[in-house]
Protein backbone atom coordinates (compact mmCIF):
# COMPACT_ATOMS: atom_id res chain seq x y z
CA UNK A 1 95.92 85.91 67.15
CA UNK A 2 94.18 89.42 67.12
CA UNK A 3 92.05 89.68 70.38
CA UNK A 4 88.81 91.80 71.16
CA UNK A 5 89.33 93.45 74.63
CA UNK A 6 86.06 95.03 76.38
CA UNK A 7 86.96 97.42 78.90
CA UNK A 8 85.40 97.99 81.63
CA UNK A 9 84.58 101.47 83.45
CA UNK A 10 86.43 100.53 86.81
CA UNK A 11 89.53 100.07 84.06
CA UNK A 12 89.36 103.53 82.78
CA UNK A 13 88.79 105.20 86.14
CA UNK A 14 91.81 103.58 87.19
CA UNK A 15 94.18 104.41 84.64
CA UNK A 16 92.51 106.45 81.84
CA UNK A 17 95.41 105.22 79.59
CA UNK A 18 94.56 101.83 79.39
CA UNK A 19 92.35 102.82 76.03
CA UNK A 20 96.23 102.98 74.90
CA UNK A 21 97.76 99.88 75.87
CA UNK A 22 96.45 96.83 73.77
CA UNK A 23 99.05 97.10 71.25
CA UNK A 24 97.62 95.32 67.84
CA UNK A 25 94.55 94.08 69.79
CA UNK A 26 91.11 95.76 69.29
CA UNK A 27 89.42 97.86 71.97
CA UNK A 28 85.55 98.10 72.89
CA UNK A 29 84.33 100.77 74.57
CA UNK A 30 80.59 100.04 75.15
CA UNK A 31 78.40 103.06 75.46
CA UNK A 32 77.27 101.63 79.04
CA UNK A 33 80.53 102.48 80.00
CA UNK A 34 80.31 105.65 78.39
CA UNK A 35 77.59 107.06 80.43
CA UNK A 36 79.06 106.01 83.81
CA UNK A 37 82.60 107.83 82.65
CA UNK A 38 79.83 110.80 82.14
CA UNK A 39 78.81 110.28 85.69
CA UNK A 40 81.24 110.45 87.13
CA UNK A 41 83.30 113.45 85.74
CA UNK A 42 82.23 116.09 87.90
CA UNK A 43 84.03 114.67 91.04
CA UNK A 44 86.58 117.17 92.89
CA UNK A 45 88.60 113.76 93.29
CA UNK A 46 91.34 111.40 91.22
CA UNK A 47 88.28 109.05 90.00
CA UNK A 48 86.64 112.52 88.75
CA UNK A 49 89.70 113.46 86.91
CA UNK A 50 90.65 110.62 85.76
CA UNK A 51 86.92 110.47 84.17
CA UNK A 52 87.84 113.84 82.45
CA UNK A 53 90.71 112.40 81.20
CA UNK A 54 89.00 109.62 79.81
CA UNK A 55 86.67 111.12 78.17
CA UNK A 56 89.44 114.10 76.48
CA UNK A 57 91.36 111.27 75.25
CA UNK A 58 87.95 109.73 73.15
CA UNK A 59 87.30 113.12 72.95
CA UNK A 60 91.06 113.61 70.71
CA UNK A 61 90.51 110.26 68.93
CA UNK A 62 87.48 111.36 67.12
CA UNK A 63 89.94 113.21 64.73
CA UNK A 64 91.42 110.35 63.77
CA UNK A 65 87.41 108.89 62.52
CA UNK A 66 84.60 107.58 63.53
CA UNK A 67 84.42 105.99 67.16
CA UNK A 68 81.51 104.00 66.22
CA UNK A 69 83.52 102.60 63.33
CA UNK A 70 86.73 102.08 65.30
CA UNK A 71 89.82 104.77 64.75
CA UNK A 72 93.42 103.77 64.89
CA UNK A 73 95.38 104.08 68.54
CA UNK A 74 98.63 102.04 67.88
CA UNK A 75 101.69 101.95 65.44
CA UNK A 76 101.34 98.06 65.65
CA UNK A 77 97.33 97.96 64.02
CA UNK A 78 95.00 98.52 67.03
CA UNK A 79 92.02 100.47 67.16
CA UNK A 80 89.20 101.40 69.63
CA UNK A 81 85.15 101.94 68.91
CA UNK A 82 82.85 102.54 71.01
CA UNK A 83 80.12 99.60 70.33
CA UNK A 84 76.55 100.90 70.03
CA UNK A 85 74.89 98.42 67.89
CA UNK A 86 75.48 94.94 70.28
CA UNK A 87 73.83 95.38 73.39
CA UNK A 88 71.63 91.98 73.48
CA UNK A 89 70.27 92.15 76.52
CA UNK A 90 68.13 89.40 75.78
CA UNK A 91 71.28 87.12 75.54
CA UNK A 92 71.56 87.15 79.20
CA UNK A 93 69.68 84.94 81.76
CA UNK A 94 66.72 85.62 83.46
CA UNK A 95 68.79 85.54 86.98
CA UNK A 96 70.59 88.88 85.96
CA UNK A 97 68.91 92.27 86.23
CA UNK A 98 68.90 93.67 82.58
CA UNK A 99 69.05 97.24 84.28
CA UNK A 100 71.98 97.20 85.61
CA UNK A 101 75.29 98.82 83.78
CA UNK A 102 77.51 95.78 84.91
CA UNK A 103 74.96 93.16 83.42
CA UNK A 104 74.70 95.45 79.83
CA UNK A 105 78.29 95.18 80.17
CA UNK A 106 78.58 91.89 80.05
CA UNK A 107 75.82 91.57 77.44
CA UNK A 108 78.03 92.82 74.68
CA UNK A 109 81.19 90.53 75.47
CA UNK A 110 78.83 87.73 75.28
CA UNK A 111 76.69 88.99 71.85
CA UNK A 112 80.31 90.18 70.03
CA UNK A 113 81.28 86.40 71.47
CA UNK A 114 79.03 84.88 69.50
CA UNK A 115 79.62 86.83 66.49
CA UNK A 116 83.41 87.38 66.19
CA UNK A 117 86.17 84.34 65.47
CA UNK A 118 88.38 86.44 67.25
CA UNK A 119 88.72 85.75 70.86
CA UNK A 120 86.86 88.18 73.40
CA UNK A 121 87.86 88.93 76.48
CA UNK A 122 86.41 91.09 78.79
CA UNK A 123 88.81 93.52 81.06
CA UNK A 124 87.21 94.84 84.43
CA UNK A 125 88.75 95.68 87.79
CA UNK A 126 85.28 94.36 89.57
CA UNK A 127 85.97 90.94 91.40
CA UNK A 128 81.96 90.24 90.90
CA UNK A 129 81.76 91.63 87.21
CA UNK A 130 84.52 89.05 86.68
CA UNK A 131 82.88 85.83 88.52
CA UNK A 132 79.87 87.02 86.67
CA UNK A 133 80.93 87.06 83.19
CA UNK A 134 83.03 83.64 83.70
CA UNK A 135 79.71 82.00 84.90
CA UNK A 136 78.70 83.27 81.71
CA UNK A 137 80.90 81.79 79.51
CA UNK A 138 82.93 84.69 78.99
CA UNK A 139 86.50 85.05 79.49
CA UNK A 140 87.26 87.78 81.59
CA UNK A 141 90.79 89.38 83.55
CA UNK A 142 91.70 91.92 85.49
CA UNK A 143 93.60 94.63 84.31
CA UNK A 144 97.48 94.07 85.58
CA UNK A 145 99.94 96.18 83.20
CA UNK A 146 100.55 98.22 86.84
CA UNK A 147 100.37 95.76 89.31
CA UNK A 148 103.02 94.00 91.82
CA UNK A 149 102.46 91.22 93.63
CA UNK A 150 102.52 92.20 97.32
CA UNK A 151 103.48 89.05 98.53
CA UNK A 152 106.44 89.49 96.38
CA UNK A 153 107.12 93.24 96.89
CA UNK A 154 111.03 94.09 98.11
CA UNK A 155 110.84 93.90 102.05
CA UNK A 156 114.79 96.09 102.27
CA UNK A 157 115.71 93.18 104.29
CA UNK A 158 117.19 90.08 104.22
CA UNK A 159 118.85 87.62 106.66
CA UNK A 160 121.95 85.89 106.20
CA UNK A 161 123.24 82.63 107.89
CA UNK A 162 127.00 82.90 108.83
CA UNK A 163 130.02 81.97 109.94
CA UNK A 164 130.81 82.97 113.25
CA UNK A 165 134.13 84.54 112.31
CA UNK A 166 132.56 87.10 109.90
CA UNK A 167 130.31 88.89 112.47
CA UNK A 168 133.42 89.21 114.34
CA UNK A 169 135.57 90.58 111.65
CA UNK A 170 132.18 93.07 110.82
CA UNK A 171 132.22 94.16 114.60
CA UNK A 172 136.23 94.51 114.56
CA UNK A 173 136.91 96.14 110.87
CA UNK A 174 133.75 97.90 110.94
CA UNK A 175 132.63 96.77 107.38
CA UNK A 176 132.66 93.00 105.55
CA UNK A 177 132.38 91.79 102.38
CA UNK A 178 130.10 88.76 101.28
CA UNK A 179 131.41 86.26 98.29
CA UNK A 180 128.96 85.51 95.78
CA UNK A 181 126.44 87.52 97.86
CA UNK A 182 124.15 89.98 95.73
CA UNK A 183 122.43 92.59 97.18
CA UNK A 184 120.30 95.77 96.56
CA UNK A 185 120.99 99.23 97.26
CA UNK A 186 120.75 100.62 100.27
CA UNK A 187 119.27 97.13 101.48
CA UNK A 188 119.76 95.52 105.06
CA UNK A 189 121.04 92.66 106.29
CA UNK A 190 120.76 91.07 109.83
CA UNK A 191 123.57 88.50 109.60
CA UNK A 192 123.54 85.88 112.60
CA UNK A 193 125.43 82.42 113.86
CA UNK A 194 124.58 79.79 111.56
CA UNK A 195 125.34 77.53 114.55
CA UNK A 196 122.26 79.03 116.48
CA UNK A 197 124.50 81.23 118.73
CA UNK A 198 122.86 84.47 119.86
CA UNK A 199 125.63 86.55 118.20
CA UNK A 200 124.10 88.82 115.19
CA UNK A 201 124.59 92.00 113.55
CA UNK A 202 122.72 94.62 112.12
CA UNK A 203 124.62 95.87 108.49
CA UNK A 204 123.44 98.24 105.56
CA UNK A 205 124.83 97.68 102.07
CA UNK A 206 127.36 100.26 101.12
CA UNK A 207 128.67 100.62 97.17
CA UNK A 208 129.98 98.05 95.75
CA UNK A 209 127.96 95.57 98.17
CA UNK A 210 130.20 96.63 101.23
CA UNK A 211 128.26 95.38 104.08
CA UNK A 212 128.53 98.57 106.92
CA UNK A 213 127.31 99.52 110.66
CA UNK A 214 124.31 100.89 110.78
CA UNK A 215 125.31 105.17 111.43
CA UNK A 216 122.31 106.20 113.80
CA UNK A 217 122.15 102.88 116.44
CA UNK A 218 120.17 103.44 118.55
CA UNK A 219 119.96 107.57 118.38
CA UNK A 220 117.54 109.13 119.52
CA UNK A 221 115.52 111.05 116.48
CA UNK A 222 113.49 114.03 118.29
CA UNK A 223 112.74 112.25 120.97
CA UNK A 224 111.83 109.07 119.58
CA UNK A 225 113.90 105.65 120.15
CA UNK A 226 112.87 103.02 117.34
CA UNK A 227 112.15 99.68 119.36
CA UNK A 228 112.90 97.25 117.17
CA UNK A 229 115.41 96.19 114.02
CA UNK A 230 112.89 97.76 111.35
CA UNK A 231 112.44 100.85 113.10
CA UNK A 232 116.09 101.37 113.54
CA UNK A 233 116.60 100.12 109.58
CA UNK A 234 113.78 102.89 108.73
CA UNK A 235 115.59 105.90 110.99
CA UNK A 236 118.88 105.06 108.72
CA UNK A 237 117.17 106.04 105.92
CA UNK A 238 114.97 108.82 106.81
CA UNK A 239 118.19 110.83 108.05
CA UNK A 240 119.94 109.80 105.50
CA UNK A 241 120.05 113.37 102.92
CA UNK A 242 121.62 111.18 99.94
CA UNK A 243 118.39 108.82 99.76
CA UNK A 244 116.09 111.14 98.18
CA UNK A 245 113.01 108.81 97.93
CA UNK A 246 112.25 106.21 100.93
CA UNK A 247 108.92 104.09 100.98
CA UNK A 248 107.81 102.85 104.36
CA UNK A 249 105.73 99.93 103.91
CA UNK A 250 103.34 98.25 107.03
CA UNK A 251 100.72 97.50 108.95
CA UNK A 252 98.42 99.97 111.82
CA UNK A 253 100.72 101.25 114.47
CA UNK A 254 104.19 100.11 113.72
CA UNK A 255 105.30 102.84 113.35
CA UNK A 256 105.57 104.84 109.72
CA UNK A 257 104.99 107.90 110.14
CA UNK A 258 105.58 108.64 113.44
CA UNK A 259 109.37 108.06 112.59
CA UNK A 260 108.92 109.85 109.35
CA UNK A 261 107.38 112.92 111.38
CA UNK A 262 110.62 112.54 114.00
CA UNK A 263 112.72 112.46 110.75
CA UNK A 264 111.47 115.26 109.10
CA UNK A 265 111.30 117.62 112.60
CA UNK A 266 114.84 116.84 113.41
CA UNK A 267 115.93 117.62 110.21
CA UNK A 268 114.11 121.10 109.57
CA UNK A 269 114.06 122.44 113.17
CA UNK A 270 117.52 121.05 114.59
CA UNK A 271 119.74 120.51 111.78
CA UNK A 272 118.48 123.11 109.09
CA UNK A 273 118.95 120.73 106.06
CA UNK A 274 115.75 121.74 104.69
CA UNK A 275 113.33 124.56 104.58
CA UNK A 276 110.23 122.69 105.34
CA UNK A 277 108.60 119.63 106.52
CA UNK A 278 105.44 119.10 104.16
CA UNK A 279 102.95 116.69 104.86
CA UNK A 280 100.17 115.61 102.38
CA UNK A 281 97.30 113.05 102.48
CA UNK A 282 94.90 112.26 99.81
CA UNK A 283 91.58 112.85 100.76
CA UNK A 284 89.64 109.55 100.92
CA UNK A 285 87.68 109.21 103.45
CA UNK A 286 87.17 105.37 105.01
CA UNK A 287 84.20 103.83 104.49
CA UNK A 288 80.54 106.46 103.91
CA UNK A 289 82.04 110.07 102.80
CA UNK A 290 80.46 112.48 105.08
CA UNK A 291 79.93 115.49 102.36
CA UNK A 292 81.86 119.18 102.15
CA UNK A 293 82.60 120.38 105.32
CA UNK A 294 81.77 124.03 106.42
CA UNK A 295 84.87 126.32 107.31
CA UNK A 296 88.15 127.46 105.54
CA UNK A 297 91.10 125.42 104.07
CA UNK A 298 92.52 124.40 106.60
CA UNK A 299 89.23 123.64 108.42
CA UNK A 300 88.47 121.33 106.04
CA UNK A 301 91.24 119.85 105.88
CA UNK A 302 91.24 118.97 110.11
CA UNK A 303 89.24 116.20 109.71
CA UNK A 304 91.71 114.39 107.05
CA UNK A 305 94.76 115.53 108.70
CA UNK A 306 93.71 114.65 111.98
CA UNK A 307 96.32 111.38 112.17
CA UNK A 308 99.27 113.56 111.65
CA UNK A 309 97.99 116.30 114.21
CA UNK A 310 98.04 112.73 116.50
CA UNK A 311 101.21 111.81 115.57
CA UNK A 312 102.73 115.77 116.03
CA UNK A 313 101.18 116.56 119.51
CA UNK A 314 103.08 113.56 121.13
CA UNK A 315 106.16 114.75 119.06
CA UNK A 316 106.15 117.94 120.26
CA UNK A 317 104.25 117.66 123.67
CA UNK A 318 107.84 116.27 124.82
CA UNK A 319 109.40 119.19 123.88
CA UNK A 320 107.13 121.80 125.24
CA UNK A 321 104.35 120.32 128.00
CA UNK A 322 102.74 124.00 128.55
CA UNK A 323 101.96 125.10 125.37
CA UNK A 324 99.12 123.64 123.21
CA UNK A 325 98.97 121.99 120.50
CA UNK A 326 97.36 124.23 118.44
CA UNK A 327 99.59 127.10 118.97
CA UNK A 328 103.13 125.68 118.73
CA UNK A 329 101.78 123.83 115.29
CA UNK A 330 100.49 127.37 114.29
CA UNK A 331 104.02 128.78 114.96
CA UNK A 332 105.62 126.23 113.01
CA UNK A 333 103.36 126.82 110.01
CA UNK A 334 104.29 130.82 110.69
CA UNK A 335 107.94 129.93 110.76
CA UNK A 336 107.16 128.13 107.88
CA UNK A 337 108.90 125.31 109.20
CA UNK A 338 105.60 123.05 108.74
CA UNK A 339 103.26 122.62 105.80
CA UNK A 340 99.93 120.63 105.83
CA UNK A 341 97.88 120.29 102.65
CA UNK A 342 95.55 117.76 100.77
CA UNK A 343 97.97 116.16 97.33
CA UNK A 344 95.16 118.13 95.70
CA UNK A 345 97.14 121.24 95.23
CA UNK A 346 100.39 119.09 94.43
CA UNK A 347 99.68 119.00 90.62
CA UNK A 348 101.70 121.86 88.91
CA UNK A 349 104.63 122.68 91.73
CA UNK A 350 108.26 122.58 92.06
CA UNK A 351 109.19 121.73 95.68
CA UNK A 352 112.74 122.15 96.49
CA UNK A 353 114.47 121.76 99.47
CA UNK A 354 112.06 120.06 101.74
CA UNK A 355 110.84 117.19 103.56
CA UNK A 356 108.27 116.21 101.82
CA UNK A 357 106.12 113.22 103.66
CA UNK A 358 103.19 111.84 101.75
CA UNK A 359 100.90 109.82 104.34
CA UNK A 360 98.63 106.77 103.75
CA UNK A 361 100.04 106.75 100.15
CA UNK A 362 98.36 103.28 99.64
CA UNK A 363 95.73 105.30 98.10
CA UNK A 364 97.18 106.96 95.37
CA UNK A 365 97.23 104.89 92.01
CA UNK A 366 101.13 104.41 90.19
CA UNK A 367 100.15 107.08 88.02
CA UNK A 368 99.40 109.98 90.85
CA UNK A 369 102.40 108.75 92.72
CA UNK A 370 104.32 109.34 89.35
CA UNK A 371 102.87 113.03 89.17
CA UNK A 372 104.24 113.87 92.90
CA UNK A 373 107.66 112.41 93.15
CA UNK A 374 108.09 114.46 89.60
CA UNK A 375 107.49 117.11 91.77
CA UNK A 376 110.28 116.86 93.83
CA UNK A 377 112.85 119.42 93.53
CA UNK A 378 116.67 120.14 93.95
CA UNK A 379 117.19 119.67 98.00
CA UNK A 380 114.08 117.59 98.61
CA UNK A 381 113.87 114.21 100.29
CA UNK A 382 110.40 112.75 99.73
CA UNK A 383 108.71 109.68 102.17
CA UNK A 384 105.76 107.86 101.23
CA UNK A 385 104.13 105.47 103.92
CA UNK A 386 101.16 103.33 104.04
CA UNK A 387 99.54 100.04 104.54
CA UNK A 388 98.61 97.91 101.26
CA UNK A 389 96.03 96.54 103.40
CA UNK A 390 94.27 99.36 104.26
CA UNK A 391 93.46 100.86 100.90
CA UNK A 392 89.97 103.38 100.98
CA UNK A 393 90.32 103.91 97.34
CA UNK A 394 87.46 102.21 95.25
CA UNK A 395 90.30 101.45 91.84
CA UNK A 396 92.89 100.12 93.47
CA UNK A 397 93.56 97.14 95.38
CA UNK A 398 96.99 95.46 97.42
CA UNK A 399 98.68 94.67 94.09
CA UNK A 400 97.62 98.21 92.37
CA UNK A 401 98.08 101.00 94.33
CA UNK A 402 101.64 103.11 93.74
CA UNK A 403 102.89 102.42 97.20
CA UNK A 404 103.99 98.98 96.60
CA UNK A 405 104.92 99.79 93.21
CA UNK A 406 107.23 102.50 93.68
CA UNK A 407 109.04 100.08 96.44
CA UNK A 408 109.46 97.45 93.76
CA UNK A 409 110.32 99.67 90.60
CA UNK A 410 113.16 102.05 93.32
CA UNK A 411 114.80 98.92 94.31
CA UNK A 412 117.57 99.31 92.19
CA UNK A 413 118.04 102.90 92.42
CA UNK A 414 121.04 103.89 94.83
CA UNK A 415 118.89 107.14 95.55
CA UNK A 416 116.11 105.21 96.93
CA UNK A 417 115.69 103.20 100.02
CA UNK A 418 113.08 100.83 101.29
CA UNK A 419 111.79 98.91 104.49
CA UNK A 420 108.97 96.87 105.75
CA UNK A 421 107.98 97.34 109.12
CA UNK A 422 106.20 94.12 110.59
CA UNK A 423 106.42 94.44 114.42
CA UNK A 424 103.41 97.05 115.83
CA UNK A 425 104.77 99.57 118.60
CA UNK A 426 101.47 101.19 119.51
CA UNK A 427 99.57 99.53 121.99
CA UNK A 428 99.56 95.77 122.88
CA UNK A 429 95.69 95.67 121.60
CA UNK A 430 96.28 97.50 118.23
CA UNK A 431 99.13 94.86 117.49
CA UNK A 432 97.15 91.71 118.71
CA UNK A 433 94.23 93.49 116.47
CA UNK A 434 96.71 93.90 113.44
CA UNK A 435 97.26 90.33 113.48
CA UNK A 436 93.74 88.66 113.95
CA UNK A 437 91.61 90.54 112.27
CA UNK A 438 93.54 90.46 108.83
């Protein structure tokens, strides 16, 4: 049966294409929503452009008629108006303030309820909106065409129960081969004793589901020695130049970026493979947004980049104890041997041959993480990290953000690799903090 879906404005700021994606369903756009699109266009963010977007796509469909009518938008016999004429405030209860967009909202899923045979749902990334219009009598869902499950999201790791005899033969022929096993690419397996015997190994799937050693042990990487299994399975990948895309998935202070730092120094200033390390962050702040800040670029920028300075002073401090910080990061940005910039400027350029890290990447929605790995040139390894439970970003959530679904859409990919990191290495405190106050 035909449906009536009501979109919401935390929808459209998410992913401005969802006006596209009801197929032979029929999409309202009430004006409420409208005038907070209009409010929010002038950002210098994603949610400002994304707004923009929004409103140049309505914008393109008014060729096609009359919004207030409804206008085609799909091969299969959807349309999309914008609904002017059935927003009933009065339908709603006293208890709700009539003044409020959410509320007005609401107020035409439950009128065009009452009036249509056709069901009506209502479509809204707002948790509250959602209880609200349920209480309500209105059926309401969150919008889920992009999202993964996190609980379900590919770890890169699996552990196998085995006989005894195999480990050995792994150890001895330096590679086995698993019956009836099926595995990802680039996955990794920690096979140990099935009879409870401390012997174990640490193996990487090869082609054709080879199970191999692990090639950098327990190498140091600039300095840095992973401390434990993940850390060692993330290392494999980072220096490995024929995995072109790794995500790095986990919680504060195990470790992410600090190896994908290590990586990407070793790499550029030791080995020459590529021309560059880049690192980008988006620029959300956490929590209360303090305003513009005075100064040039890359003043600006300090404040946001400020976690990666961190992680880069106790990189390099090891290799040179008398010189500051500031300067030897200034000579590697001379050298051009080290970039640091906002994913603002990413839109539009062709980045070959680098190392291209992309920090706290939890933030960026499935359809900006699309825009930047298209980026990615001949030569160029890119590395996104983050935490799916530390997400700043206002549209996205643990089962939205790109992170988590690049992991689970690359899984298959032999150019890809992935791993979640579980155990924190920072302090004692941050890990115990990590843990109970989830």
């Amino acid at each position: 049966m035909k449906k009536t879906y009501i979109i919401d404005t935390s929808v459209l700021l998410h992913d401005p294409g969802a006006l596209l994606v009801f197929d032979d369903n029929d999409v309202v756009i009430p004006m409420a929503v409208i005038e907070e699109i209009d409010l929010h266009k002038k950002r210098q963010d994603q949610v400002g452009k994304n707004a923009r977007k929004v409103a140049q796509l309505l914008d393109g469909l008014r060729t096609r008629g009359h919004l207030d009518e409804g206008v085609p938008v799909s091969d299969k016999g959807g349309t999309l108006r914008v609904e002017l004429n059935h927003q009933e405030v009065a339908v709603l209860p006293a208890a709700l303030d009539r003044s409020k967009t959410d509320n007005r909202i609401i107020s035409v899923a439950l009128t065009l309820k009452q009036q249509l045979k056709t069901p009506v749902i209502l479509v809204t990334k707002d948790t509250t909106m959602r209880v609200k219009a349920d209480a309500l009598g209105v059926e309401a869902e969150d919008y889920e065409t992009d999202q993964i499950e996190l609980a379900e999201v590919f770890t890169g790791v699996t552990t196998l129960a085995v006989e005894a005899g195999i480990i050995d033969a792994f150890y001895r022929d330096g590679q086995v081969k698993l019956d009836g096993q099926v595995f990802y690419p680039n996955q990794f397996v920690v096979l140990e004793d099935e009879v409870g015997s401390s012997k174990s190994a640490l193996a990487r799937v090869g082609e054709n589901g080879l199970l191999l050693p692990l090639r950098y042990g327990n190498n140091d990487v600039f300095g840095i020695h992973p401390h434990n299994k993940e850390q060692r399975f993330a290392l494999e990948l980072l220096m490995d130049e024929k995995v072109r895309l790794v995500t790095l998935l986990g919680q504060a202070g195990t470790g992410k970026t600090l190896l994908a730092l290590a990586a990407g120094l070793e790499q550029v200033m030791e080995e020459k493979r590529y021309r560059r390390l880049s690192v980008s962050r988006p620029i959300i702040p956490m929590g209360r947004d303090l305003g513009f800040l005075p100064g040039e670029v890359d003043e600006k920028l300090r404040p946001w980049m400020q976690p990666i300075y961190d992680n880069l002073e106790l990189l390099l401090s090891e290799r040179d104890k008398s010189t500051k910080l500031e300067r030897l990061v200034d000579s590697l940005r001379d050298m051009n041997l080290l970039e640091l910039e906002a994913l603002t400027y990413i839109r539009g350029r062709s980045i070959p041959q680098q190392f291209l890290l992309v920090d706290e990447a939890q933030n960026l929605s499935a359809h900006e993480v699309k825009t930047i790995i298209t980026r990615v040139g001949e030569g160029t390894k890119i590395v996104l990290t983050g935490d799916p439970h530390q997400i700043d970003h206002p549209y996205l959530d643990a089962n939205s953000n790109g992170l988590t679904f690049v992991a689970e859409r690359f899984k298959n990919e032999a150019i890809a690799g992935h791993v979640t990191l579980v155990k924190g290495e920072r302090s004692e405190l941050a890990e115990l903090a990590a843990r109970l106050l989830m």
